[in-house]
PDB file of N, CA and C in Angstrom:
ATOM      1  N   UNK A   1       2.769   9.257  -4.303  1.00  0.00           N
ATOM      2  CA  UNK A   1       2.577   9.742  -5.651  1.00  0.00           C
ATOM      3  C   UNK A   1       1.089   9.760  -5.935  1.00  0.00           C
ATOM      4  N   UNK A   2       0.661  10.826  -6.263  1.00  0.00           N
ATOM      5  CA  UNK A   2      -0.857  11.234  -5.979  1.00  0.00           C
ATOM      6  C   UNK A   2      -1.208  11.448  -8.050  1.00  0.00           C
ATOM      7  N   UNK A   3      -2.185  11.082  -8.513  1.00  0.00           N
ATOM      8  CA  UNK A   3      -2.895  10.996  -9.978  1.00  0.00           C
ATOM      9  C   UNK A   3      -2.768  10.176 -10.741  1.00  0.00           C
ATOM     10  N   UNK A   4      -1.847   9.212 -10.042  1.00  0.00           N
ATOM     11  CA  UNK A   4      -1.608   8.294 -11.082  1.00  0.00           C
ATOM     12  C   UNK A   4      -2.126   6.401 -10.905  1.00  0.00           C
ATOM     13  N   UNK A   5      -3.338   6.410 -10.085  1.00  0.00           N
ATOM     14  CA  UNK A   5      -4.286   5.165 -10.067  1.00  0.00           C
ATOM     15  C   UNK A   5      -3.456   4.465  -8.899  1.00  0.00           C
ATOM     16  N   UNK A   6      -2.411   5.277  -7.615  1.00  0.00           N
ATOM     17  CA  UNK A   6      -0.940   4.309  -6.915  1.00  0.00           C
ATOM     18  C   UNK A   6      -2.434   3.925  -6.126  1.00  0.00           C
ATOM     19  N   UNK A   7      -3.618   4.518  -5.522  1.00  0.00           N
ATOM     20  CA  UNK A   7      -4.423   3.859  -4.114  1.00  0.00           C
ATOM     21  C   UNK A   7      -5.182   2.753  -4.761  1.00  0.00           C
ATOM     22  N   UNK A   8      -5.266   2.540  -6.539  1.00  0.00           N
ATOM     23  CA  UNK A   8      -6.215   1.686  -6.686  1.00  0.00           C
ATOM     24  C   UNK A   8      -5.667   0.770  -7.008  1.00  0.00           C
ATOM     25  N   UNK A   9      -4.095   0.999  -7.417  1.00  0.00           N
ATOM     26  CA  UNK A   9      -3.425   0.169  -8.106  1.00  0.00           C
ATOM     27  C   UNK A   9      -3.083  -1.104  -6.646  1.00  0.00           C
ATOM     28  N   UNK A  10      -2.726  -0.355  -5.568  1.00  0.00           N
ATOM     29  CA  UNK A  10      -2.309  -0.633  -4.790  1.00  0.00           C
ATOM     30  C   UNK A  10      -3.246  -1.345  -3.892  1.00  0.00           C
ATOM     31  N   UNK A  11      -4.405  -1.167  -3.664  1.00  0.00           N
ATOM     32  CA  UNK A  11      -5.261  -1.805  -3.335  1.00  0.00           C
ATOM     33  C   UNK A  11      -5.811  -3.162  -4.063  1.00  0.00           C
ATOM     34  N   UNK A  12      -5.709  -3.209  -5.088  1.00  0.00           N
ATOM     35  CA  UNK A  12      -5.853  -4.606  -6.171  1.00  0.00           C
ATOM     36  C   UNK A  12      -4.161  -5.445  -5.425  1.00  0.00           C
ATOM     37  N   UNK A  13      -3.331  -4.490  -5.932  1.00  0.00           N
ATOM     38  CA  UNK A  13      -1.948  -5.404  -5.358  1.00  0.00           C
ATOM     39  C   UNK A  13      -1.878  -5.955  -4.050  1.00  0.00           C
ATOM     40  N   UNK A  14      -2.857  -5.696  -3.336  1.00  0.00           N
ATOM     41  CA  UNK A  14      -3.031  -5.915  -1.774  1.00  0.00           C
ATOM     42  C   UNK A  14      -3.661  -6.966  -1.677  1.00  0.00           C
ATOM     43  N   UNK A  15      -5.094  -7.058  -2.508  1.00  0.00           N
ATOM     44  CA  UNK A  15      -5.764  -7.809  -2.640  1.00  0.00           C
ATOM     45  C   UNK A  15      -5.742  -9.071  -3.349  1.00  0.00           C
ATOM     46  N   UNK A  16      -4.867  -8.770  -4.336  1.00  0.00           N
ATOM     47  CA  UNK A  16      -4.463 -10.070  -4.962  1.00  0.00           C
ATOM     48  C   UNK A  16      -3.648 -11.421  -3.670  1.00  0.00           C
ATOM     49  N   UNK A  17      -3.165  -9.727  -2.838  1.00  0.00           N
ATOM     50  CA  UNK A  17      -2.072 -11.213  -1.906  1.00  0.00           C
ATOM     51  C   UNK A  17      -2.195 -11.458  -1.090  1.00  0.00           C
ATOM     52  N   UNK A  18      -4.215 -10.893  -1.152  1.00  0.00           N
ATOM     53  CA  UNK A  18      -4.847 -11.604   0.133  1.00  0.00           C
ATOM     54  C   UNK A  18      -4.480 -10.814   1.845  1.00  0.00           C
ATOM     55  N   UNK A  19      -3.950  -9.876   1.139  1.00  0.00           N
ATOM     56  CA  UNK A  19      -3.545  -8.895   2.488  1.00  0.00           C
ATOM     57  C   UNK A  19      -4.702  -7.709   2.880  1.00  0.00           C
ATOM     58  N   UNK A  20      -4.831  -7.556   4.027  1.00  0.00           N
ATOM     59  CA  UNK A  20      -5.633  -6.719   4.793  1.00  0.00           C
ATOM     60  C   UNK A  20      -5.123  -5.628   5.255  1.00  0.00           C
ATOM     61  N   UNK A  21      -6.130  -4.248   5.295  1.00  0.00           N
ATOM     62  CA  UNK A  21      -5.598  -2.912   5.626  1.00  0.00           C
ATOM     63  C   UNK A  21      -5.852  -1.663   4.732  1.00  0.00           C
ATOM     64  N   UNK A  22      -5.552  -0.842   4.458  1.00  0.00           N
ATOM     65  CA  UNK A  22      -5.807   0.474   3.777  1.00  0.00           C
ATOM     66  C   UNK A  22      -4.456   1.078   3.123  1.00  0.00           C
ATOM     67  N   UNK A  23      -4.396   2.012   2.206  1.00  0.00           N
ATOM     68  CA  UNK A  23      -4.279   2.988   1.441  1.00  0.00           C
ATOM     69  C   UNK A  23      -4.703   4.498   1.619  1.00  0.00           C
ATOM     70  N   UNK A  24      -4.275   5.566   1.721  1.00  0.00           N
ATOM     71  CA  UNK A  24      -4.760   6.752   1.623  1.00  0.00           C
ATOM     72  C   UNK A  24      -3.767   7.521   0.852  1.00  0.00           C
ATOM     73  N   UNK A  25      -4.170   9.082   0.430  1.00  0.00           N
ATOM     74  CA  UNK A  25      -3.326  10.284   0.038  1.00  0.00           C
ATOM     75  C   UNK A  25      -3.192  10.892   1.632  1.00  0.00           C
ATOM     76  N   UNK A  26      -2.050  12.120   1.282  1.00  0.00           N
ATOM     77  CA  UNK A  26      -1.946  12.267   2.774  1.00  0.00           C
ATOM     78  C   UNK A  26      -1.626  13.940   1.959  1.00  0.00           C
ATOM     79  N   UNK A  27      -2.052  14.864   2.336  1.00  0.00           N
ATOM     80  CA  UNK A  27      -1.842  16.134   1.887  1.00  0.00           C
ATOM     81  C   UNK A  27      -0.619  16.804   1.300  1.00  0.00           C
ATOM     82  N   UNK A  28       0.540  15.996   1.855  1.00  0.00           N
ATOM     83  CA  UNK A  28       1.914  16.924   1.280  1.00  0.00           C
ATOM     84  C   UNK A  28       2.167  15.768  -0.136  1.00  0.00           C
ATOM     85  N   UNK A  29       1.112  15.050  -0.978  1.00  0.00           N
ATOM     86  CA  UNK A  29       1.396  14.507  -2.015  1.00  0.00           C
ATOM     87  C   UNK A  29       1.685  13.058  -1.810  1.00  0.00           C
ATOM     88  N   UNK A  30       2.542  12.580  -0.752  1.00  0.00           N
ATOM     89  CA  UNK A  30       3.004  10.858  -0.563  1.00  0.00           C
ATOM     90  C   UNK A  30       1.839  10.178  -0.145  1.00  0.00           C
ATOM     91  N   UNK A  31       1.863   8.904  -0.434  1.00  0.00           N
ATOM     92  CA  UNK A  31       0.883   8.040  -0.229  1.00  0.00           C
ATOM     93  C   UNK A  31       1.267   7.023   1.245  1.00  0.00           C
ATOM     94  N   UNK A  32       0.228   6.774   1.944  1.00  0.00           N
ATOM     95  CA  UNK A  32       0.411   6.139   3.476  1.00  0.00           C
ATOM     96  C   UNK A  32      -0.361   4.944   3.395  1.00  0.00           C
ATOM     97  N   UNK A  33       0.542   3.923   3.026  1.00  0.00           N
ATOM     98  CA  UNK A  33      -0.684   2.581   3.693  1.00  0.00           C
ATOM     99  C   UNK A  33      -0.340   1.509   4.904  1.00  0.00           C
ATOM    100  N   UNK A  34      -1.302   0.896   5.093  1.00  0.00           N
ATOM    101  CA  UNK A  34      -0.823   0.012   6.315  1.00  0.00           C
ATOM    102  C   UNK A  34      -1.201  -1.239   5.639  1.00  0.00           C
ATOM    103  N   UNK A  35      -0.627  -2.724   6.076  1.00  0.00           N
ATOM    104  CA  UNK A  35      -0.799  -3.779   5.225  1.00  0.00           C
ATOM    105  C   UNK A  35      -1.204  -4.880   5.897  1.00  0.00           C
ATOM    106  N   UNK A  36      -1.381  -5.419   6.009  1.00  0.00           N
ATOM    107  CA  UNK A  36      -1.311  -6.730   7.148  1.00  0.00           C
ATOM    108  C   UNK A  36      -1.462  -8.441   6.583  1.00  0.00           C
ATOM    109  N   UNK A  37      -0.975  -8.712   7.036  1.00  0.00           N
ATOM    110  CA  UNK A  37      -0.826 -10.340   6.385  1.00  0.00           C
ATOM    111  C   UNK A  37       0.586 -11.227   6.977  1.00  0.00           C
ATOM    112  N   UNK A  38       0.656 -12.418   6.267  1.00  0.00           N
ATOM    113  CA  UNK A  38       2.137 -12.999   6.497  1.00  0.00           C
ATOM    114  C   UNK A  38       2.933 -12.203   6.201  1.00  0.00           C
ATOM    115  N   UNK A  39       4.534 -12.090   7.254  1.00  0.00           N
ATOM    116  CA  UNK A  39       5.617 -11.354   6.594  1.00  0.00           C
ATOM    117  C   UNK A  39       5.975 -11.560   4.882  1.00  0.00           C
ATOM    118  N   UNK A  40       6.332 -12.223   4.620  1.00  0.00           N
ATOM    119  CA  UNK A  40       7.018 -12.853   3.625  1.00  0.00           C
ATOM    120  C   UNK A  40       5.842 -12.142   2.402  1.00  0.00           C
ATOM    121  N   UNK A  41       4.303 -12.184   2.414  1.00  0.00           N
ATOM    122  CA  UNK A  41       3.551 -11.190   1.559  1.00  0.00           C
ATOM    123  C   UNK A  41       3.459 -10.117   1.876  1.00  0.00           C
ATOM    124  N   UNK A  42       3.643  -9.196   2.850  1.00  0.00           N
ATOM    125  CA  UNK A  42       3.576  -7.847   3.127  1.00  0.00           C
ATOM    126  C   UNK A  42       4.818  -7.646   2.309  1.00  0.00           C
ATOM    127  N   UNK A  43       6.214  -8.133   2.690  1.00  0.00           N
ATOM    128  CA  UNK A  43       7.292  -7.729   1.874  1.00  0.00           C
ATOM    129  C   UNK A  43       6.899  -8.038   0.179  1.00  0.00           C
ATOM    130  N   UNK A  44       6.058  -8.741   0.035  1.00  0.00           N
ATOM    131  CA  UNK A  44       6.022  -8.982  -1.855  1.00  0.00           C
ATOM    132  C   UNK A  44       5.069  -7.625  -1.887  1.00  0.00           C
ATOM    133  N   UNK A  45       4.238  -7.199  -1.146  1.00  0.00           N
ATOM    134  CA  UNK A  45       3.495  -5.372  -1.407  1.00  0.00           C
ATOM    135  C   UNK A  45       4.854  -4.557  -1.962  1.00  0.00           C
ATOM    136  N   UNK A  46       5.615  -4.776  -0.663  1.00  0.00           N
ATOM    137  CA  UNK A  46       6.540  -3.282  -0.518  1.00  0.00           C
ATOM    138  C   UNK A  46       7.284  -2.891  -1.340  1.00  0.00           C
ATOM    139  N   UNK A  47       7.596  -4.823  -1.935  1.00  0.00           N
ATOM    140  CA  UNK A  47       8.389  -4.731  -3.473  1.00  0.00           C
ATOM    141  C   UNK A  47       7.900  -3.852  -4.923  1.00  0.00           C
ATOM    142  N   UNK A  48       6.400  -4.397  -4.560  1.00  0.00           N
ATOM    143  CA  UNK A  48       5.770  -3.455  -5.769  1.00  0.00           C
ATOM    144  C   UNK A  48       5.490  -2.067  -5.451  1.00  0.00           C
ATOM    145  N   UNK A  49       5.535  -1.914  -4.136  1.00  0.00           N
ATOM    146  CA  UNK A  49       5.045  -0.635  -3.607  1.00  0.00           C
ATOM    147  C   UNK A  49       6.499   0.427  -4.248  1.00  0.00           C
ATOM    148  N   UNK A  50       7.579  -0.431  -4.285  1.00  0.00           N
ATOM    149  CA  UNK A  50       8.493   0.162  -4.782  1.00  0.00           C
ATOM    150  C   UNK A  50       9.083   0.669  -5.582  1.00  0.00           C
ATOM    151  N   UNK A  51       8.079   0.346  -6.962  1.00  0.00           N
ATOM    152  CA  UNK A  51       7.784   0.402  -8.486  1.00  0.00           C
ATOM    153  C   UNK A  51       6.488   1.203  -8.485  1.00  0.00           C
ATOM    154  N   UNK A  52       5.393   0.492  -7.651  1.00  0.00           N
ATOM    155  CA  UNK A  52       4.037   1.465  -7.856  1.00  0.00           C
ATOM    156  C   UNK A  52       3.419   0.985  -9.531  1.00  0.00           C
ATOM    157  N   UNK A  53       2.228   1.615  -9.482  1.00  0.00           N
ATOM    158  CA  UNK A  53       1.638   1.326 -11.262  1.00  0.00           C
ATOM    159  C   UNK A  53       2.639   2.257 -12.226  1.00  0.00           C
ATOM    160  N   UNK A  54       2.656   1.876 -13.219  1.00  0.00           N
ATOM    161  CA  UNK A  54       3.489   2.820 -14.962  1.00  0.00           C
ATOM    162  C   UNK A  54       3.948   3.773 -14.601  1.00  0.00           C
ATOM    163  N   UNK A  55       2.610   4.294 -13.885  1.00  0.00           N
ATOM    164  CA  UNK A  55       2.946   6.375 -14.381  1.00  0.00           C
ATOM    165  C   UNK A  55       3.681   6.399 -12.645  1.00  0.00           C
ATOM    166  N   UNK A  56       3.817   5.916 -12.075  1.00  0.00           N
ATOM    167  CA  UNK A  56       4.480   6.260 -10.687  1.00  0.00           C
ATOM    168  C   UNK A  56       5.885   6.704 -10.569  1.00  0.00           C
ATOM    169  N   UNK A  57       6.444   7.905 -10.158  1.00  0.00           N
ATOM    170  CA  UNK A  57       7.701   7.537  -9.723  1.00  0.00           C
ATOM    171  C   UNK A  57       8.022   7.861  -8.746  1.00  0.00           C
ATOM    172  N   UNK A  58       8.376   6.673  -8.143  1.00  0.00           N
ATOM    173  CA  UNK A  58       8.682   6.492  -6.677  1.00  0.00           C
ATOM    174  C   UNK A  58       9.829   6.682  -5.931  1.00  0.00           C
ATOM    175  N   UNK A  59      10.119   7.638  -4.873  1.00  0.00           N
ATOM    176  CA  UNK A  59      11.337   7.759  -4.683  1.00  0.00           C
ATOM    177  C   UNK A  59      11.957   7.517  -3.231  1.00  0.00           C
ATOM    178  N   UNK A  60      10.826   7.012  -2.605  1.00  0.00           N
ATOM    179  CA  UNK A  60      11.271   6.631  -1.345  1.00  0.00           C
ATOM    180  C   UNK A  60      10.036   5.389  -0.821  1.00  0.00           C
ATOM    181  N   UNK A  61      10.209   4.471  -0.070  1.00  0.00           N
ATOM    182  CA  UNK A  61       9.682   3.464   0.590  1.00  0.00           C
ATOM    183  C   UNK A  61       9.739   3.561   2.233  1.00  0.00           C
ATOM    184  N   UNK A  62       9.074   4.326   3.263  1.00  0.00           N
ATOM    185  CA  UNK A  62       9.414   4.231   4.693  1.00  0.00           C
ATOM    186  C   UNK A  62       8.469   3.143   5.255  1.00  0.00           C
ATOM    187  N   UNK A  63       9.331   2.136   6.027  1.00  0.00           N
ATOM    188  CA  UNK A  63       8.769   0.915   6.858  1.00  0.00           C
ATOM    189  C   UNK A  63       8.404   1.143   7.985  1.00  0.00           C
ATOM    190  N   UNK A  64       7.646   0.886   8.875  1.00  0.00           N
ATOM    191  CA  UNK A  64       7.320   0.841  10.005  1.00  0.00           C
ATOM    192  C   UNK A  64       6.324  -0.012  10.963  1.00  0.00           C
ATOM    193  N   UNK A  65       7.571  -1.148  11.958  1.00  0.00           N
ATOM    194  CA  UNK A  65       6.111  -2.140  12.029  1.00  0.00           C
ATOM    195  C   UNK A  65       5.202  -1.887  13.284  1.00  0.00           C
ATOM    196  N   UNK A  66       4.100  -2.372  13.071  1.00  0.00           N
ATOM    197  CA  UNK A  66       2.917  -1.957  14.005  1.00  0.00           C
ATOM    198  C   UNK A  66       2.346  -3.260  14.481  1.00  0.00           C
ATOM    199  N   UNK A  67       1.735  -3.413  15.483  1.00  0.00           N
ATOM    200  CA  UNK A  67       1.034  -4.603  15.532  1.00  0.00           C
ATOM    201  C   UNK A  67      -0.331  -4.505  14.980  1.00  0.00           C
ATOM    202  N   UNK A  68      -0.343  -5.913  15.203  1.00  0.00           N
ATOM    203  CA  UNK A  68      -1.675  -6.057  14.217  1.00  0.00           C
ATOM    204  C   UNK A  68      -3.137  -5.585  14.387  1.00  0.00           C
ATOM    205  N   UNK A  69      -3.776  -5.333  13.592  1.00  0.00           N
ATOM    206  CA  UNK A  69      -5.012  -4.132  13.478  1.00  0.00           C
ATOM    207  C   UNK A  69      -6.291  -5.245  13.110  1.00  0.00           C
ATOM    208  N   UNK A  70      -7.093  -4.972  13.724  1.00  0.00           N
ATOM    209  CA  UNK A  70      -8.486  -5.725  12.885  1.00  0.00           C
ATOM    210  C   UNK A  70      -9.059  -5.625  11.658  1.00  0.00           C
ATOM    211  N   UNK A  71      -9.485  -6.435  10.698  1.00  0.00           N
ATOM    212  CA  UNK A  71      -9.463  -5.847   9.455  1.00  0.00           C
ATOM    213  C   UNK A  71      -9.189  -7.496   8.569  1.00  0.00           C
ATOM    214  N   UNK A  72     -10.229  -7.460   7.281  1.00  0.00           N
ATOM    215  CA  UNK A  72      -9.784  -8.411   6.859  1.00  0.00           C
ATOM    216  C   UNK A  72     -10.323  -7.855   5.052  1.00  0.00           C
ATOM    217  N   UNK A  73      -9.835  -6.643   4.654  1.00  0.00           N
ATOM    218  CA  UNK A  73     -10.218  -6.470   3.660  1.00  0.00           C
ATOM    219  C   UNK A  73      -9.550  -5.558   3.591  1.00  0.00           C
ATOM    220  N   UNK A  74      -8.772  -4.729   2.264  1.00  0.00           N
ATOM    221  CA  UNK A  74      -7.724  -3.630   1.891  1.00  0.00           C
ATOM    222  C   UNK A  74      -8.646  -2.596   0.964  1.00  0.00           C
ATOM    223  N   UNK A  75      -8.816  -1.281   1.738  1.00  0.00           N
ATOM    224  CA  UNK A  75      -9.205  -0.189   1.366  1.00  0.00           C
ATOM    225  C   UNK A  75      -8.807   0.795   1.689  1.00  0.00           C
ATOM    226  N   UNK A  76      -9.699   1.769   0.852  1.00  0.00           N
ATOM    227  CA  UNK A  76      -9.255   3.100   0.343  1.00  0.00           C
ATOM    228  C   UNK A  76      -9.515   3.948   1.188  1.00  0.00           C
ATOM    229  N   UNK A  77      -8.803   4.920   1.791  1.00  0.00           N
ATOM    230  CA  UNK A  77      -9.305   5.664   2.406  1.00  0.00           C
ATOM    231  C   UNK A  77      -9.163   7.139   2.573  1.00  0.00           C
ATOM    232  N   UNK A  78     -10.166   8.087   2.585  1.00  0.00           N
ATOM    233  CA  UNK A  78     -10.236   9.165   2.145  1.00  0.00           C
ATOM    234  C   UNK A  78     -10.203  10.112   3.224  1.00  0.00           C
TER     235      UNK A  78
END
């Protein structure tokens, strides 16, 4: 969901839980991030990822796990 603050919102929500990784837009409108941290906080993202900020409406959540990436800070990426 692209105009409505989901990469910044989502990046604070990342950051609050101390999780590492990125956020982007992806051209056909959906948003793509990767997360990294303890299981148990990546799943508290996905929860909100699932709601998103106010103006979001969200209609799908796709999981996919990866191993782990280097990185110890959650950003934006363009």
């Amino acid at each position: 969901m692209q105009g409505v603050a989901y990469r910044a919102s989502t990046r604070h929500q990342a950051r609050t839980l101390g999780l590492s990784g990125w956020v982007r837009n992806l051209p056909d409108g959906s948003v793509e991030l990767e997360a990294q941290g303890p299981p148990e906080v990546v799943e508290a993202l996905l929860t909100w990822c699932r709601r998103g900020p106010s103006l979001a409406q969200v209609t799908s959540v796709d999981v996919t796990d990866l191993p782990p990436a280097d990185g110890d800070d959650f950003d934006i990426r363009h």
